[in-house]
Protein backbone atom coordinates (compact mmCIF):
# COMPACT_ATOMS: atom_id res chain seq x y z
CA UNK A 1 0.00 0.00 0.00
CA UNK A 2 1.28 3.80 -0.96
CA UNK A 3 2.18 5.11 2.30
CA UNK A 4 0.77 8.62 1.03
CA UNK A 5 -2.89 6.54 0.42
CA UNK A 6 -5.77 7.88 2.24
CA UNK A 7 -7.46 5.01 3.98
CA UNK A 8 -10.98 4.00 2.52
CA UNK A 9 -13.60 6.19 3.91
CA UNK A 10 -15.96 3.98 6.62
CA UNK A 11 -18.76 2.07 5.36
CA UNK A 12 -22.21 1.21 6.97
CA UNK A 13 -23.58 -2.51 6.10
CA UNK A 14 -26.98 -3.51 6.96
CA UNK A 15 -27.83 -7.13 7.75
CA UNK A 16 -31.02 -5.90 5.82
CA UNK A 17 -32.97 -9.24 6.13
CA UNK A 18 -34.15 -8.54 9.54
CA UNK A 19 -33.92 -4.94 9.46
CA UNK A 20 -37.18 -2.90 9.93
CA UNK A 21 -37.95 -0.53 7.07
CA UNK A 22 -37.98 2.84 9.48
CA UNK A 23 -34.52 1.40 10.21
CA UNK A 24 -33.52 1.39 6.45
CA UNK A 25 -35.13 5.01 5.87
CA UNK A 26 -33.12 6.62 9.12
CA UNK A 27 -30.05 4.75 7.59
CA UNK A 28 -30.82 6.41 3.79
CA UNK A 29 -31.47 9.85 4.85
CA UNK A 30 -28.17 9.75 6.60
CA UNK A 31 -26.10 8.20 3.60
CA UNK A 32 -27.78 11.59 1.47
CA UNK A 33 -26.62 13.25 4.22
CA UNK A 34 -23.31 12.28 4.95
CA UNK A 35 -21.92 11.17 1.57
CA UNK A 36 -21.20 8.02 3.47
CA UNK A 37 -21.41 4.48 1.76
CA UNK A 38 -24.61 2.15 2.70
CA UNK A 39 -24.70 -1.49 1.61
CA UNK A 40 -27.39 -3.71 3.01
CA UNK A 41 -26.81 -7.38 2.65
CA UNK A 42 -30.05 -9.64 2.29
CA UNK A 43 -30.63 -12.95 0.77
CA UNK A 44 -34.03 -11.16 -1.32
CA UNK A 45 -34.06 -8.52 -3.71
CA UNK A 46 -33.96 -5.23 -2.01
CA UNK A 47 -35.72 -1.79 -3.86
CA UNK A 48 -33.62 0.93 -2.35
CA UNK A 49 -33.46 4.43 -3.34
CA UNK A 50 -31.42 5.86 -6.12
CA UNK A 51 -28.30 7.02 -4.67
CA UNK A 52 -24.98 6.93 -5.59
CA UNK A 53 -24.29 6.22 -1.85
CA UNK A 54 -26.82 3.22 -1.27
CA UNK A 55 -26.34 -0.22 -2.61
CA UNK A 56 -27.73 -3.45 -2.08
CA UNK A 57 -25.86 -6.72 -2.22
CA UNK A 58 -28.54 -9.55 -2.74
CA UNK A 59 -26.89 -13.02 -1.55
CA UNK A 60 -28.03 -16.88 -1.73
CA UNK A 61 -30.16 -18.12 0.80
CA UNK A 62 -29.18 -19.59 3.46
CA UNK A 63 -28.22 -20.13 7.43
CA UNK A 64 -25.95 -16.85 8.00
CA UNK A 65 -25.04 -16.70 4.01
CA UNK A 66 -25.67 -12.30 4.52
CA UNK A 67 -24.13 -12.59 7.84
CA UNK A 68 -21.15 -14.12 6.02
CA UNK A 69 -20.92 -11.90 3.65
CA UNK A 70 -20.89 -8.41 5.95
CA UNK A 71 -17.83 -10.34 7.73
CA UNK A 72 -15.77 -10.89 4.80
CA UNK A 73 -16.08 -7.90 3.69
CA UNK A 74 -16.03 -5.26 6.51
CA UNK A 75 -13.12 -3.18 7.43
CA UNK A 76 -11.77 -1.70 10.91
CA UNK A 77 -13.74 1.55 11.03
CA UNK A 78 -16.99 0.47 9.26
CA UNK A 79 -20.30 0.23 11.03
CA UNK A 80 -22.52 -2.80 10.79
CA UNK A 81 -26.25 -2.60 11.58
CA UNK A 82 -27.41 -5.96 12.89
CA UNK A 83 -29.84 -7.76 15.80
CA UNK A 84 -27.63 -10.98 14.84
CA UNK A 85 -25.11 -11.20 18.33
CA UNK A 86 -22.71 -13.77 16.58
CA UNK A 87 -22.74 -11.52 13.59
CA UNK A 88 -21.83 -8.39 15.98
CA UNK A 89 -19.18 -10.63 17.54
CA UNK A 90 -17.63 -11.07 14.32
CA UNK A 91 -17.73 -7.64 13.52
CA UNK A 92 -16.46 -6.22 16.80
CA UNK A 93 -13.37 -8.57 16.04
CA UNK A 94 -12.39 -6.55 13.04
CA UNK A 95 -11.91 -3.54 14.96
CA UNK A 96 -15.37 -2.22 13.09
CA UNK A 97 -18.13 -0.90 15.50
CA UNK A 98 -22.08 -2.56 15.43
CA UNK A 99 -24.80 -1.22 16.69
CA UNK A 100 -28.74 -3.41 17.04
CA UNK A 101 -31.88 -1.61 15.01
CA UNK A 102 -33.10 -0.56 18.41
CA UNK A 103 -29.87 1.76 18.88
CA UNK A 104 -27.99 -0.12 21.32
CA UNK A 105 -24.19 -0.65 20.65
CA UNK A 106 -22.60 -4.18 20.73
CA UNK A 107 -19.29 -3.95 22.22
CA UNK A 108 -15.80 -5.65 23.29
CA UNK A 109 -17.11 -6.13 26.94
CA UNK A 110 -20.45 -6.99 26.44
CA UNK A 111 -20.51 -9.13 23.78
CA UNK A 112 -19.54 -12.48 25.56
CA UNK A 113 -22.19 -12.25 27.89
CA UNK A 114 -24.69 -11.38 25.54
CA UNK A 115 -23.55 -14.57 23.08
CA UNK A 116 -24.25 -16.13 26.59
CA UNK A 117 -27.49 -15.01 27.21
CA UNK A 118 -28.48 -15.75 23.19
CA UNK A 119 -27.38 -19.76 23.62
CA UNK A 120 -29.20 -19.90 26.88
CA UNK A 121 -32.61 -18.68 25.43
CA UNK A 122 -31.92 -21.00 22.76
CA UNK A 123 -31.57 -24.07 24.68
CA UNK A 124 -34.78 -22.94 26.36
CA UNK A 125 -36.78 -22.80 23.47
CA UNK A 126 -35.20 -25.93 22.35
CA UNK A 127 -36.44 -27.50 25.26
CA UNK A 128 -40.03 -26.42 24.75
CA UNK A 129 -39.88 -23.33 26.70
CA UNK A 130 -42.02 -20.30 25.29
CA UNK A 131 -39.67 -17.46 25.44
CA UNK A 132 -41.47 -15.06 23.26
CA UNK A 133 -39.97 -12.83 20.11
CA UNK A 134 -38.52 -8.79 21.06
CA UNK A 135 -40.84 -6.92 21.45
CA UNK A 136 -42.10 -4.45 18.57
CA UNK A 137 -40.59 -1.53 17.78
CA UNK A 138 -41.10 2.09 19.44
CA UNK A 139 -40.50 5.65 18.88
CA UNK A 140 -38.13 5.71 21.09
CA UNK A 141 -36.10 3.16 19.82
CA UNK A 142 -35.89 4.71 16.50
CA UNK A 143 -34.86 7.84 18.39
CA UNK A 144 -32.04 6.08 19.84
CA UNK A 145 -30.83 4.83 16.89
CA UNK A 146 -31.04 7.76 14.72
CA UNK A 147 -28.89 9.23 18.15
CA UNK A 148 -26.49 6.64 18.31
CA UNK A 149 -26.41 6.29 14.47
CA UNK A 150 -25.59 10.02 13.98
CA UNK A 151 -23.06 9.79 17.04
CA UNK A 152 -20.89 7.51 15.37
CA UNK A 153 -21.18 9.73 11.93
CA UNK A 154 -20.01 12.56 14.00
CA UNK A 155 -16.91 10.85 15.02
CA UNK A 156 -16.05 9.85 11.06
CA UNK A 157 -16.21 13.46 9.95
């Protein structure tokens, strides 16, 4: 690499299969915004809007096939928007940041004991145990987002 080379601006990548919509629009505006490169990653075709700063990647389908993808790919410095804790764990390895749809940041310390917390409710449900879905989305969490979200723009600029 030229030592004089800029480094490659940040990037944010969406696990967009899961992602809400109001999500996706927060995340839009703020590529327009910003000038700063969104890529969701989904194993369906995605419509997004026509921007030179918004892409979608469409993937096979598959167990963790977009999940794989957004690790491969993602550089120290990026931002990955995901509810998927293994994914974040991946992620946070990199040295890029993640943050969940409801605005709360995955990071180096919390991360094991959340991966914890996801294989115990697993082996709960796959005992028969009814542990219910997250519960829907709120104002507020969109608000924390778009905070946290715009926080972490902030610092790139």
């Amino acid at each position: 690499m030229d030592a004089n080379a800029l480094p490659a601006p940040p990037r944010i990548w969406v696990d967009a299969d899961a992602c809400p919509a109001v999500i996706r629009d927060i995340l839009y505006r703020a590529a327009e915004r910003t000038r700063i490169e969104v890529i969701l990653v989904a194993n369906r075709w995605l419509q997004t809007p026509s921007s030179r700063f918004i892409r979608a990647m469409q993937v096979p389908g598959g167990p963790d096939v977009a999940d794989d993808a957004i690790a491969e790919r993602v550089a120290a410095g990026d931002m990955v928007i995901t509810q998927d804790i293994p994914l974040a764990a991946r992620v946070l390895a990199k040295g890029a940041a993640a943050l969940d749809p409801r605005g709360e940041p995955f990071s180096s310390d919390s991360i094991a004991q959340r991966l914890s917390i996801r294989d115990f409710m697993a082996e709960l449900r796959g005992a028969g145990v009814q542990t219910g879905g997250p519960a829907s989305l709120h104002a507020r969490d969109r608000q924390a987002f778009a905070a946290r979200l715009d926080q972490w723009l902030a610092r790139q600029r």
